[in-house]
Protein backbone atom coordinates (compact mmCIF):
# COMPACT_ATOMS: atom_id res chain seq x y z
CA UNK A 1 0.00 0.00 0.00
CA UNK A 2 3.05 2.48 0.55
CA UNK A 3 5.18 2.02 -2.28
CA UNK A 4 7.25 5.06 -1.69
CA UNK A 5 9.00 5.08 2.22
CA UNK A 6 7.90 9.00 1.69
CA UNK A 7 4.64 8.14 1.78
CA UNK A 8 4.63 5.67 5.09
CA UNK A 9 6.38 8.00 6.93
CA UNK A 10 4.28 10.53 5.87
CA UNK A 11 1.32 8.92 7.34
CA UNK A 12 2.83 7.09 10.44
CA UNK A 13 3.52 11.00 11.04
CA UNK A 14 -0.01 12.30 10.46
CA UNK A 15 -1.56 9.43 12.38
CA UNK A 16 0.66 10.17 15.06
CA UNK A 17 -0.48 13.45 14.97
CA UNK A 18 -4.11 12.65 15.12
CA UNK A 19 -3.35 10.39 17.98
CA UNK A 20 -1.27 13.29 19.79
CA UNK A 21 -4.42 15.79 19.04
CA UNK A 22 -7.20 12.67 20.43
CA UNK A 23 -5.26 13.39 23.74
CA UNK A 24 -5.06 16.57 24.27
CA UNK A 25 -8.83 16.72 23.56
CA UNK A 26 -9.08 13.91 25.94
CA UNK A 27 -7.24 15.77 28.58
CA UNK A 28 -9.02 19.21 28.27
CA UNK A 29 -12.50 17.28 28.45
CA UNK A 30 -11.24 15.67 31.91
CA UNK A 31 -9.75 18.51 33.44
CA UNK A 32 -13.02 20.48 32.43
CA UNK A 33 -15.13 17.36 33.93
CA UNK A 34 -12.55 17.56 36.91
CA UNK A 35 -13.54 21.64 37.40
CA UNK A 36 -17.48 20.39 37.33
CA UNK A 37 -17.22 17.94 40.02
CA UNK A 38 -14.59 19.63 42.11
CA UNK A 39 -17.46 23.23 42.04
CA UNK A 40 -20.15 20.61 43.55
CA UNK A 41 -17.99 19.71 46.48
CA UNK A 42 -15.87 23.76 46.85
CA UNK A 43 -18.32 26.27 44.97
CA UNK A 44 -16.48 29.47 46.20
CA UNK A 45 -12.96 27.99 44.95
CA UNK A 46 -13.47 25.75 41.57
CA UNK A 47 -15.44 27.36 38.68
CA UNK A 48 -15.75 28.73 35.31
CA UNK A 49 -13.92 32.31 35.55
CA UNK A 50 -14.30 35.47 33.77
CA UNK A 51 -13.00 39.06 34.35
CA UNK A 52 -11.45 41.74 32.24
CA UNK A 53 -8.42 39.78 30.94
CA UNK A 54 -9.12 36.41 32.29
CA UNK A 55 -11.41 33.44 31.40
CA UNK A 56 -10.64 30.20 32.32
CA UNK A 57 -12.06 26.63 33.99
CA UNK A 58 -10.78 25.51 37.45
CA UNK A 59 -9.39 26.93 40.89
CA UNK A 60 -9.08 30.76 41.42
CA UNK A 61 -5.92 31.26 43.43
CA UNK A 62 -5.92 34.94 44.97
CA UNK A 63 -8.21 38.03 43.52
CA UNK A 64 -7.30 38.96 39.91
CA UNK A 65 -10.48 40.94 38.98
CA UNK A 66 -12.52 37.53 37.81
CA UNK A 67 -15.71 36.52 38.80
CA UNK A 68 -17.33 33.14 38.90
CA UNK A 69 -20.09 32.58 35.91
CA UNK A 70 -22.95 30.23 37.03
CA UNK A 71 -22.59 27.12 38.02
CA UNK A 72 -25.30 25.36 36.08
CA UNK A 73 -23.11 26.81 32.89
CA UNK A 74 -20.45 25.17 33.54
CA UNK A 75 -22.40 22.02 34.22
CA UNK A 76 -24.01 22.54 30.67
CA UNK A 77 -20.42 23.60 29.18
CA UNK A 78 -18.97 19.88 30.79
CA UNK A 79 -21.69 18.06 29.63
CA UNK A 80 -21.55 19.05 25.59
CA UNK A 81 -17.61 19.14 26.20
CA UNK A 82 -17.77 15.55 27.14
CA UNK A 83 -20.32 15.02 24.66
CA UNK A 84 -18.17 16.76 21.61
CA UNK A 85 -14.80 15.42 23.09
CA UNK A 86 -15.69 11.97 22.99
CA UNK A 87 -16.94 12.34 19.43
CA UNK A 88 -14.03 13.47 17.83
CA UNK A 89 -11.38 11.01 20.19
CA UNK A 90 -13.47 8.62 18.93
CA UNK A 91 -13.21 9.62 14.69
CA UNK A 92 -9.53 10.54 15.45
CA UNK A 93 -8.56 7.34 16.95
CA UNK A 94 -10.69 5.51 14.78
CA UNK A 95 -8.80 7.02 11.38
CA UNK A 96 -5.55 6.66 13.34
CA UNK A 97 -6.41 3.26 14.03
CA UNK A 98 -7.45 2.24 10.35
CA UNK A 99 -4.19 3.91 8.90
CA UNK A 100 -2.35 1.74 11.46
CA UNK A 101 -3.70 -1.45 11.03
CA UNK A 102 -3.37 -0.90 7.14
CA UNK A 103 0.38 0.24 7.52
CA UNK A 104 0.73 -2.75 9.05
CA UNK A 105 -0.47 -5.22 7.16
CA UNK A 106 1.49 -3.44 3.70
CA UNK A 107 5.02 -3.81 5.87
CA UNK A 108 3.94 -7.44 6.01
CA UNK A 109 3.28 -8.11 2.66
């Protein structure tokens, strides 16, 4: 299937790629599923954060002009993140996967 070595390493690189970009998705979605569940338990502390310069998901350390945005958005914001996130892991890993398994079985013919 990859006659040229060009082309194989071209796409062991772009399915690495896709693999590399499935993870960091994966890890924003949990740290913004983290934020959710950690506002239930410390509401004043753990939020979704606004102010003039700022805007951001998770603890507030010290007073920097933000202010906390609802709590039920950020429930809605985790749940379509998750929703979203999982989604696209899922088409990236899937392509990544099927690129994979057909790289392999060409280097075995």
């Amino acid at each position: 299937m990859y006659p040229n070595p060009r082309t194989r390493t071209a796409a062991l690189l772009k399915t690495a790629g896709q693999l590399a970009l499935a993870a960091f998705i994966a890890l924003t979605v949990a740290a913004i599923a983290a934020t959710a569940v950690m506002h239930a338990f410390e509401p004043a502390r753990f939020g979704l954060w606004s102010g003039p310069h700022v805007f951001f998901f998770g603890a507030l350390e010290g007073q920097n002009g933000a202010r906390q945005l609802s709590g039920t958005l950020l429930n809605m914001l985790a749940i379509t993140a998750l929703l979203v996130g999982t989604a696209v892991c899922r088409e990236l890993l899937g392509f990544a996967g099927a690129r994979r398994v057909a790289a392999s079985s060409a280097a075995k013919r």
